[in-house]
PDB file of N, CA and C in Angstrom:
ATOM      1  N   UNK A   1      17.455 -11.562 -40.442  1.00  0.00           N
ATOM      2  CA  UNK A   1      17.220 -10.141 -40.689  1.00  0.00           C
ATOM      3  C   UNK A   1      17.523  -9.763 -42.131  1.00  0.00           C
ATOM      4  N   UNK A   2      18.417 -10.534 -42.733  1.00  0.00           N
ATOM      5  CA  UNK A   2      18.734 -10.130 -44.327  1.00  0.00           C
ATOM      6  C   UNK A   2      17.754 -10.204 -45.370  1.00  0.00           C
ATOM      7  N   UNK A   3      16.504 -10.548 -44.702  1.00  0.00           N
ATOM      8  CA  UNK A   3      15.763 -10.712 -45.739  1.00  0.00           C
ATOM      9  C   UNK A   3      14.563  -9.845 -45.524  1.00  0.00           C
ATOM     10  N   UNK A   4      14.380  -8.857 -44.410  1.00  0.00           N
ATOM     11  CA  UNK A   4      13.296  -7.982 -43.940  1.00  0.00           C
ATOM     12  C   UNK A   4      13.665  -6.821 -44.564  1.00  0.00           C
ATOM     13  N   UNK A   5      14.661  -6.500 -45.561  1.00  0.00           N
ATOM     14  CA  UNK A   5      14.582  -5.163 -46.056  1.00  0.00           C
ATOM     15  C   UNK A   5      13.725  -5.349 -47.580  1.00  0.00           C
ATOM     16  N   UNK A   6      13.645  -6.684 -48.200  1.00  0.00           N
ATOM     17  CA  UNK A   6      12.550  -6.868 -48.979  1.00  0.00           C
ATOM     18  C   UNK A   6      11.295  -6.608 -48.645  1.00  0.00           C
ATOM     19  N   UNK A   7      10.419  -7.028 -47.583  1.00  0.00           N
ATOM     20  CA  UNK A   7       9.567  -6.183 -46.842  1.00  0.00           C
ATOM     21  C   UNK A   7       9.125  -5.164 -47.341  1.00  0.00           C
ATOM     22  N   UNK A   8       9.742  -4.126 -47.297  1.00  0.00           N
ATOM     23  CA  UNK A   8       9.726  -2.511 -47.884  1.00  0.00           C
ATOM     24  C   UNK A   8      10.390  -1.957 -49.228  1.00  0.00           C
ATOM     25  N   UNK A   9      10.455  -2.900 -50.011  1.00  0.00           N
ATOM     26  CA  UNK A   9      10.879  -2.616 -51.703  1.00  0.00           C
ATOM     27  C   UNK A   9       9.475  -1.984 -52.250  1.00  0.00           C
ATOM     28  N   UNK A  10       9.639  -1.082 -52.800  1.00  0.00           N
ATOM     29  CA  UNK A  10       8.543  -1.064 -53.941  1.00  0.00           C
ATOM     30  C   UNK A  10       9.208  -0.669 -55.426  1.00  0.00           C
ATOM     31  N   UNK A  11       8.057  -0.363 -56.496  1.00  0.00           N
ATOM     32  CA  UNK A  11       8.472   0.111 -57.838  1.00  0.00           C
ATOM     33  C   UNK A  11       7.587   0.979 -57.716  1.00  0.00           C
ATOM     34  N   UNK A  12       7.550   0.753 -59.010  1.00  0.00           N
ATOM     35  CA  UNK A  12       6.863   2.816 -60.063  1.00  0.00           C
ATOM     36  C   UNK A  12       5.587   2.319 -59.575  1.00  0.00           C
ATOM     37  N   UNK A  13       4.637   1.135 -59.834  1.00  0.00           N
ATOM     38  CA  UNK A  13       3.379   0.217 -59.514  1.00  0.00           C
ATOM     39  C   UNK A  13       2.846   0.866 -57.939  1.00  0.00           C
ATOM     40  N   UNK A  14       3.682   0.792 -56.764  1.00  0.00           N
ATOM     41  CA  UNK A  14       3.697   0.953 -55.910  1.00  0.00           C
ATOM     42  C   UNK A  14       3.306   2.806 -55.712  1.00  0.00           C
ATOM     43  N   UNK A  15       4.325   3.463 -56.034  1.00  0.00           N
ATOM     44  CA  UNK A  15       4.477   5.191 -55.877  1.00  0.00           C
ATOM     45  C   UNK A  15       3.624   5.425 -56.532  1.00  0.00           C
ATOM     46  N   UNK A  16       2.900   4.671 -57.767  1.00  0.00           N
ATOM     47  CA  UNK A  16       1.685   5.488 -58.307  1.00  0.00           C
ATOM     48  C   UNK A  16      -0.235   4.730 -57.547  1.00  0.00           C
ATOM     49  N   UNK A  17       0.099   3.714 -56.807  1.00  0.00           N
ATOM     50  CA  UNK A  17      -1.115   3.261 -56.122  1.00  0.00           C
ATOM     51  C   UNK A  17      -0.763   4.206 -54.809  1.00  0.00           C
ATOM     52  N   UNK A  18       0.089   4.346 -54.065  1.00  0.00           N
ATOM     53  CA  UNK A  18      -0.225   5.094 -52.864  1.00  0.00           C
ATOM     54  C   UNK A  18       0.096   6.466 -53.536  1.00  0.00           C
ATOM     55  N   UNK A  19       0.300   7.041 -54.768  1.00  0.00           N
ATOM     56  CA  UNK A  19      -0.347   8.934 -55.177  1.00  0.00           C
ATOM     57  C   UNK A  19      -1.623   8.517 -55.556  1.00  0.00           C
ATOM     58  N   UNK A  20      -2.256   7.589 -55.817  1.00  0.00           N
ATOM     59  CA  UNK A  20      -3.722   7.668 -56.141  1.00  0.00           C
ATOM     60  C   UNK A  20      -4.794   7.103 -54.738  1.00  0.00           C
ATOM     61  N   UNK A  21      -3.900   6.876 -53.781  1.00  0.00           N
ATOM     62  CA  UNK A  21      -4.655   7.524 -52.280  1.00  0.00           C
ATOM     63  C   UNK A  21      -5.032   5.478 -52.156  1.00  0.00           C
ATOM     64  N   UNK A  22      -4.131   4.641 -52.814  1.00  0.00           N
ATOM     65  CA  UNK A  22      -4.839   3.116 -52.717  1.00  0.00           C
ATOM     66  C   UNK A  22      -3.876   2.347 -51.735  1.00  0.00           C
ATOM     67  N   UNK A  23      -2.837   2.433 -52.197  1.00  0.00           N
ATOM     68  CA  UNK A  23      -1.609   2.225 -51.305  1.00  0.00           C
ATOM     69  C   UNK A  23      -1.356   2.278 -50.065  1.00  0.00           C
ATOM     70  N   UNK A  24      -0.436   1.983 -49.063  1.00  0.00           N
ATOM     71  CA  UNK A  24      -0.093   2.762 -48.363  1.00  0.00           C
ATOM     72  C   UNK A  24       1.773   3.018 -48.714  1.00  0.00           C
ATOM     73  N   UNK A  25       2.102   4.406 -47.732  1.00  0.00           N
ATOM     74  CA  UNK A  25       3.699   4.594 -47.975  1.00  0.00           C
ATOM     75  C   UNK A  25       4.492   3.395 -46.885  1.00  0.00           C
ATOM     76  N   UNK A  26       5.261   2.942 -47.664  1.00  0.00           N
ATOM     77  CA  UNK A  26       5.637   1.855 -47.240  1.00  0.00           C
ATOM     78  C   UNK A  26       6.964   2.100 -46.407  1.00  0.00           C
ATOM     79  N   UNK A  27       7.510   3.507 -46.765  1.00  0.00           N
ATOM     80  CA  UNK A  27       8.097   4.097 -45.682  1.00  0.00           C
ATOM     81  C   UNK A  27       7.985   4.282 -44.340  1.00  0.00           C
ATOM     82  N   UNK A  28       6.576   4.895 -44.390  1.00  0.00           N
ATOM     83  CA  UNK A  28       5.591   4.767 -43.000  1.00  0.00           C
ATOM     84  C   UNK A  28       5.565   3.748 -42.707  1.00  0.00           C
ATOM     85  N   UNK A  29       5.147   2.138 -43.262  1.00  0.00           N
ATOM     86  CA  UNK A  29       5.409   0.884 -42.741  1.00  0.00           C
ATOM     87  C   UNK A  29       6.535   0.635 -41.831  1.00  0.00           C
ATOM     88  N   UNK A  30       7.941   0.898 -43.062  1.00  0.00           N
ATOM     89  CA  UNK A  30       9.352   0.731 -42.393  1.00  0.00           C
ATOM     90  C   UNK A  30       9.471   1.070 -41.425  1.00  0.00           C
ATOM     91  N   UNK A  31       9.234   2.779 -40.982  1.00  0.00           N
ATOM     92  CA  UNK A  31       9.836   3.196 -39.879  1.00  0.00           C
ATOM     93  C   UNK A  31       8.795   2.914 -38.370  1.00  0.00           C
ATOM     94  N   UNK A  32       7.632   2.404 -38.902  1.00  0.00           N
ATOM     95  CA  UNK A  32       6.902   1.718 -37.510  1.00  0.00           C
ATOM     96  C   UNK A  32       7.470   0.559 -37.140  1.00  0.00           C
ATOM     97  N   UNK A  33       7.550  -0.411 -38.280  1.00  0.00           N
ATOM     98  CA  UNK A  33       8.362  -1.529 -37.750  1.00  0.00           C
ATOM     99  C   UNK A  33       9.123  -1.871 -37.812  1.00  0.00           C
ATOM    100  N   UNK A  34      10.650  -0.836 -37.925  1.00  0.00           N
ATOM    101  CA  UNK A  34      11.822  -0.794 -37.085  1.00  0.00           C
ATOM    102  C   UNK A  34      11.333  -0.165 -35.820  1.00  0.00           C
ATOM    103  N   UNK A  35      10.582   0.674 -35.160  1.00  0.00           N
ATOM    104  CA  UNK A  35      10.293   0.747 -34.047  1.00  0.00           C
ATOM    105  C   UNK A  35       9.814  -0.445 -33.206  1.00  0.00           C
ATOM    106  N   UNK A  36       9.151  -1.024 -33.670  1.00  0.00           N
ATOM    107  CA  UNK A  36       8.719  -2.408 -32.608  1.00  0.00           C
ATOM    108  C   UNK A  36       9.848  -3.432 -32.535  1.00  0.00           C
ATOM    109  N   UNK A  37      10.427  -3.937 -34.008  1.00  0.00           N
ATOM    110  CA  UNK A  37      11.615  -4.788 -33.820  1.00  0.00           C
ATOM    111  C   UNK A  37      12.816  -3.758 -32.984  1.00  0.00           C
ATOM    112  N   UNK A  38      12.864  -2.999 -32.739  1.00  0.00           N
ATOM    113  CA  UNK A  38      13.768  -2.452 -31.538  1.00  0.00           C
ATOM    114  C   UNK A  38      13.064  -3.093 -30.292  1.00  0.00           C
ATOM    115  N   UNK A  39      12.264  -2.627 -30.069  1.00  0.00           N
ATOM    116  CA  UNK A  39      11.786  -2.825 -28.782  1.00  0.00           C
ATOM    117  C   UNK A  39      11.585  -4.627 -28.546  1.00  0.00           C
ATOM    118  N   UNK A  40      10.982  -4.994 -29.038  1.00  0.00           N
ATOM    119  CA  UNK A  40      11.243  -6.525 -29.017  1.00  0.00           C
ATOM    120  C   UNK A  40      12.621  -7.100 -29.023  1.00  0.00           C
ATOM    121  N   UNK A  41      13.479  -6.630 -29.327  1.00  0.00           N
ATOM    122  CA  UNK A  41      15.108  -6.827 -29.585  1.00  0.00           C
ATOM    123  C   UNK A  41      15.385  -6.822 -28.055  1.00  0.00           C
ATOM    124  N   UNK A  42      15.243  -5.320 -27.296  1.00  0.00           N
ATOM    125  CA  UNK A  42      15.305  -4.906 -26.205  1.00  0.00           C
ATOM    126  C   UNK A  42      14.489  -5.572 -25.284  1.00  0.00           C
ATOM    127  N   UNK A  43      13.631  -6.073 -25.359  1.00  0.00           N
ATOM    128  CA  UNK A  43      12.677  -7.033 -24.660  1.00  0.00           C
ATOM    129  C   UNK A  43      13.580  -7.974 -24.455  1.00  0.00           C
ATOM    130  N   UNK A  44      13.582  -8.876 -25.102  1.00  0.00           N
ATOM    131  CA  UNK A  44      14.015 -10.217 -25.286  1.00  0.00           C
ATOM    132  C   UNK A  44      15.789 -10.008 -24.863  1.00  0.00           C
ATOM    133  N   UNK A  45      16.450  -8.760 -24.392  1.00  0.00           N
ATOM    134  CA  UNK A  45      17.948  -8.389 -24.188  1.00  0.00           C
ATOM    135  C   UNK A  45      18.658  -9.253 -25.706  1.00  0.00           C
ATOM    136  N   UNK A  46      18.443  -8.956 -26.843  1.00  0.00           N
ATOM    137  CA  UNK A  46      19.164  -9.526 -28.102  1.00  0.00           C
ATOM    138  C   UNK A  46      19.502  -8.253 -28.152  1.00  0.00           C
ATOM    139  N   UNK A  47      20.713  -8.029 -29.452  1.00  0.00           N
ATOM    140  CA  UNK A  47      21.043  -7.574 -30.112  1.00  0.00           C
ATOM    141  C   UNK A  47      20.496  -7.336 -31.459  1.00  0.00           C
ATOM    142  N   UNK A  48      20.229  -6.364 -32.586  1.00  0.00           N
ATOM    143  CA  UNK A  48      19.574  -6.494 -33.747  1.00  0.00           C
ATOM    144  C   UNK A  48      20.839  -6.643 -34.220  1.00  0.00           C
ATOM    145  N   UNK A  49      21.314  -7.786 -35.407  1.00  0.00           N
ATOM    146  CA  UNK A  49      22.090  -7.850 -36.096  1.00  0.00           C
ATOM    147  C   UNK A  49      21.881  -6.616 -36.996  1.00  0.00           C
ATOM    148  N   UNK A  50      23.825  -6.055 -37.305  1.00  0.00           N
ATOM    149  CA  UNK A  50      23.785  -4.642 -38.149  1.00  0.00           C
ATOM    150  C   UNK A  50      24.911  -5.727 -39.450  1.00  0.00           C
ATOM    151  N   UNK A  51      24.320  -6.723 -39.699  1.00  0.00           N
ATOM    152  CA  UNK A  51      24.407  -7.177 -41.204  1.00  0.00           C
ATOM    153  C   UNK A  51      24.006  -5.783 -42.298  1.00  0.00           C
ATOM    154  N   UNK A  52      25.280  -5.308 -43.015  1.00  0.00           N
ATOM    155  CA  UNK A  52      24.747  -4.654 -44.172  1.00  0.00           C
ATOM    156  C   UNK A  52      23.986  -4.921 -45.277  1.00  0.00           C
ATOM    157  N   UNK A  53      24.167  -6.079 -45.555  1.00  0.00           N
ATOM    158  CA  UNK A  53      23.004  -6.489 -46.786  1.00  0.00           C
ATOM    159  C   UNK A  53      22.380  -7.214 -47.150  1.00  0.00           C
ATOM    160  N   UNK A  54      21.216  -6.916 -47.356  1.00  0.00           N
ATOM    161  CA  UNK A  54      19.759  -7.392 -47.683  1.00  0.00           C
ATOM    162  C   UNK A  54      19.788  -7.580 -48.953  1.00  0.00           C
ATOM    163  N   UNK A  55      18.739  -8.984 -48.933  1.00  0.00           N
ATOM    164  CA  UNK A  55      18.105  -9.591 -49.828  1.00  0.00           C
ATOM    165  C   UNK A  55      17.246  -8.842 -50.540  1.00  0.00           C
ATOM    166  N   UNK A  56      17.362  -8.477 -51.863  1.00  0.00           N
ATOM    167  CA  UNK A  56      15.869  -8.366 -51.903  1.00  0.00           C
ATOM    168  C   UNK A  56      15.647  -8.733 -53.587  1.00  0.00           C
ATOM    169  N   UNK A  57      15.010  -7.821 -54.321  1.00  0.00           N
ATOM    170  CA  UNK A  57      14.599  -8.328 -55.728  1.00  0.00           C
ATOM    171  C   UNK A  57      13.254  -8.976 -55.687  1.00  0.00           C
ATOM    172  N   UNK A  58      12.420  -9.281 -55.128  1.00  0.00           N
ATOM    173  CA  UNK A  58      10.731 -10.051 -55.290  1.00  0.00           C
ATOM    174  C   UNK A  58       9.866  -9.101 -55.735  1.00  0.00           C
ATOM    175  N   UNK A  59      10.244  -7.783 -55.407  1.00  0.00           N
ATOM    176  CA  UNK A  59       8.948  -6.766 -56.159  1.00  0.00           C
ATOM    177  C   UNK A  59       9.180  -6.708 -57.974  1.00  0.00           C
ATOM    178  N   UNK A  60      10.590  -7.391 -57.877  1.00  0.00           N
ATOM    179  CA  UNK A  60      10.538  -7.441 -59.618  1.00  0.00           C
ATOM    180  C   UNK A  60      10.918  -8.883 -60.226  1.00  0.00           C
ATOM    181  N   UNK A  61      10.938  -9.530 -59.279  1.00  0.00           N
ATOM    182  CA  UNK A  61      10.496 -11.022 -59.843  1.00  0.00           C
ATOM    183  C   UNK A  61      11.183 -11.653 -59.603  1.00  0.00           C
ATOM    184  N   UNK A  62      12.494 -11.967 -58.605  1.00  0.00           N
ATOM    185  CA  UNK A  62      13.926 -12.296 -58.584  1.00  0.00           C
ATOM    186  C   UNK A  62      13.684 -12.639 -57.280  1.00  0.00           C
ATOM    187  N   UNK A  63      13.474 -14.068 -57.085  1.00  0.00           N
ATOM    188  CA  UNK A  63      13.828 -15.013 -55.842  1.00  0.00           C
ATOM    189  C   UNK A  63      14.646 -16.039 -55.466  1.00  0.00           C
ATOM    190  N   UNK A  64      14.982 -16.395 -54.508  1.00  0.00           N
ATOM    191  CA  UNK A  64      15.777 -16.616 -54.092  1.00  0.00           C
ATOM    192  C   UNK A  64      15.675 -18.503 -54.450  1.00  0.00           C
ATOM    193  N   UNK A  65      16.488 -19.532 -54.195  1.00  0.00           N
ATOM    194  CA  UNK A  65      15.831 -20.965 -54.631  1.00  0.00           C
ATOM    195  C   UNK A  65      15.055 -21.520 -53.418  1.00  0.00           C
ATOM    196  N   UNK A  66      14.496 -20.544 -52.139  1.00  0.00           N
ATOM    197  CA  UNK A  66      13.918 -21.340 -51.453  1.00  0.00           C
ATOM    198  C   UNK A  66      12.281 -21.231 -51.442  1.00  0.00           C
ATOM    199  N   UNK A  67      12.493 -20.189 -52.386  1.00  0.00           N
ATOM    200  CA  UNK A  67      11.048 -19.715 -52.527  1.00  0.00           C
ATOM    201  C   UNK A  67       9.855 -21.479 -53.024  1.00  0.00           C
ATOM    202  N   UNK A  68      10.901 -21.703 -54.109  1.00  0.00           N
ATOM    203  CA  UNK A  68      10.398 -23.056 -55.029  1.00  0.00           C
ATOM    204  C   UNK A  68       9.996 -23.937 -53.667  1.00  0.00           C
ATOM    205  N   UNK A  69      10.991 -24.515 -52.413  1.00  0.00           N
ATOM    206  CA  UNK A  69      10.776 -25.239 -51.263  1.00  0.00           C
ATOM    207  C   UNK A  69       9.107 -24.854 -50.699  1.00  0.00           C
ATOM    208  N   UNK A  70       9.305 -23.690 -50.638  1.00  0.00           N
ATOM    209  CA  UNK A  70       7.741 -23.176 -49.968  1.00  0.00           C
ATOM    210  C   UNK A  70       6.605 -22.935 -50.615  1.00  0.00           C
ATOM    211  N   UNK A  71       7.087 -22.644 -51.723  1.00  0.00           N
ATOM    212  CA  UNK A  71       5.780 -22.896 -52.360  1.00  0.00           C
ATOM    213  C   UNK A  71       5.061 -24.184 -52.391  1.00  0.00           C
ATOM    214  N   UNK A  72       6.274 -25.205 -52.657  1.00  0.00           N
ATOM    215  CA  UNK A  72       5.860 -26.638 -53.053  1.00  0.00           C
ATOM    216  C   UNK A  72       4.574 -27.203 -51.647  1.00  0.00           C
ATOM    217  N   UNK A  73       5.469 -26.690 -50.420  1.00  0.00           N
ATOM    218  CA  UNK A  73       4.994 -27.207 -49.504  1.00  0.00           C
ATOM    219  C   UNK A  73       3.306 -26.678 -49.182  1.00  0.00           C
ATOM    220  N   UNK A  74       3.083 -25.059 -49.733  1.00  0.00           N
ATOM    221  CA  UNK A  74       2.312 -24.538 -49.708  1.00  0.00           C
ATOM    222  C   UNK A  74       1.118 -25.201 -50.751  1.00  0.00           C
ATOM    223  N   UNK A  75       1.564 -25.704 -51.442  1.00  0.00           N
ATOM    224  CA  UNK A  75       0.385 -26.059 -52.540  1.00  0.00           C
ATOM    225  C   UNK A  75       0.603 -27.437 -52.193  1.00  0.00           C
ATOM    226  N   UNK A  76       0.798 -28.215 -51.215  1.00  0.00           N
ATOM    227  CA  UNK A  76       0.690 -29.932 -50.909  1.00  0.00           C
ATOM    228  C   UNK A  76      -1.301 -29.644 -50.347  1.00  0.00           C
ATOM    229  N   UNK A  77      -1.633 -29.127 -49.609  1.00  0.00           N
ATOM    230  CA  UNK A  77      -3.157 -29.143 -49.084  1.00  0.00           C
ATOM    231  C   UNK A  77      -3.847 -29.035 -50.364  1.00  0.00           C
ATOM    232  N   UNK A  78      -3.970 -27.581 -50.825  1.00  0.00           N
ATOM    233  CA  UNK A  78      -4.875 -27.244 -52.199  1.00  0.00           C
ATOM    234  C   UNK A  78      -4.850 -28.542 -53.233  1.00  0.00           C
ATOM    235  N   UNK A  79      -3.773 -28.842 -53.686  1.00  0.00           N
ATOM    236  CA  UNK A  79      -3.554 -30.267 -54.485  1.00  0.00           C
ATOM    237  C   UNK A  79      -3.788 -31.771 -53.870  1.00  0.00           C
ATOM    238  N   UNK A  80      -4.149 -31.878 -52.992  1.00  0.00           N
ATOM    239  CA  UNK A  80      -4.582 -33.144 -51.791  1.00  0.00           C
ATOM    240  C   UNK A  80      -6.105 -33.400 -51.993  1.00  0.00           C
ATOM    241  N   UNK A  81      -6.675 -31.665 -52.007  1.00  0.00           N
ATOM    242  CA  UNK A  81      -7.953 -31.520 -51.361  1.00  0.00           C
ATOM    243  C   UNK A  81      -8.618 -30.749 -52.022  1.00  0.00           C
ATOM    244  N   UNK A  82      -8.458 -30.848 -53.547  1.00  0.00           N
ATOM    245  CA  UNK A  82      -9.148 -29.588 -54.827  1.00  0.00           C
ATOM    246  C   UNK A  82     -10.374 -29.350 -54.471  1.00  0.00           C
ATOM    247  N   UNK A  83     -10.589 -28.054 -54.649  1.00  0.00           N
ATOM    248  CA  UNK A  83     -11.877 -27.740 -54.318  1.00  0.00           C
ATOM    249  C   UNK A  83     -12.660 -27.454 -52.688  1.00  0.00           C
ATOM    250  N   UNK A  84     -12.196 -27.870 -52.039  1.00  0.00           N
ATOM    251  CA  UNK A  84     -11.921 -27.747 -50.941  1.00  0.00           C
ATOM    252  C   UNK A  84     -11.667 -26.080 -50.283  1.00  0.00           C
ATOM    253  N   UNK A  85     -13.114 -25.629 -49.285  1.00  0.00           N
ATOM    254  CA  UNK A  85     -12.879 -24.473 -48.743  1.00  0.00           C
ATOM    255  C   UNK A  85     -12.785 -24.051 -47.061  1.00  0.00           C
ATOM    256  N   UNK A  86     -11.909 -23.426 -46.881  1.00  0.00           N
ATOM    257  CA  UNK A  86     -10.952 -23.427 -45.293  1.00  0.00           C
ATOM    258  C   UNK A  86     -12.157 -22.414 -44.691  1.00  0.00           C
TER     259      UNK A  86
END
């Protein structure tokens, strides 16, 4: 869960694409899906961990070292199979 409040980060980039009607409010995102992860929580009888703090920093460029792991793994096909369309 410490890492789903990145999810819903934005900047100035962000508040000025959803005032120019391109965006969406990512607020509105948040508060729909804390509504479903409740209910799925409650589904499944879990608990939502109330960990205070979240990860975040990626809307301004600041990741974490596992990002490098997944990427790598992510670009093993494209680099296997150049040129190549899915």
């Amino acid at each position: 869960m410490k890492y789903t409040g990145d999810l819903f980060e934005t900047d100035q980039i962000d508040a000025d694409l959803k005032k120019a009607g391109i965006a969406v409010d990512m607020d509105v995102v948040k508060t729909s899906w804390d509504k479903k992860i409740r209910e799925i929580f409650e589904t499944a009888t879990l608990t939502i961990p109330q960990e205070g703090f979240m990860i975040g920093g990626s809307v301004t460029g600041m990741h974490t070292e596992h990002l490098g792991h997944l990427l790598a793994e992510m670009q093993v096909l494209p680099r296997s199979f150049p040129g190549v369309e899915w």
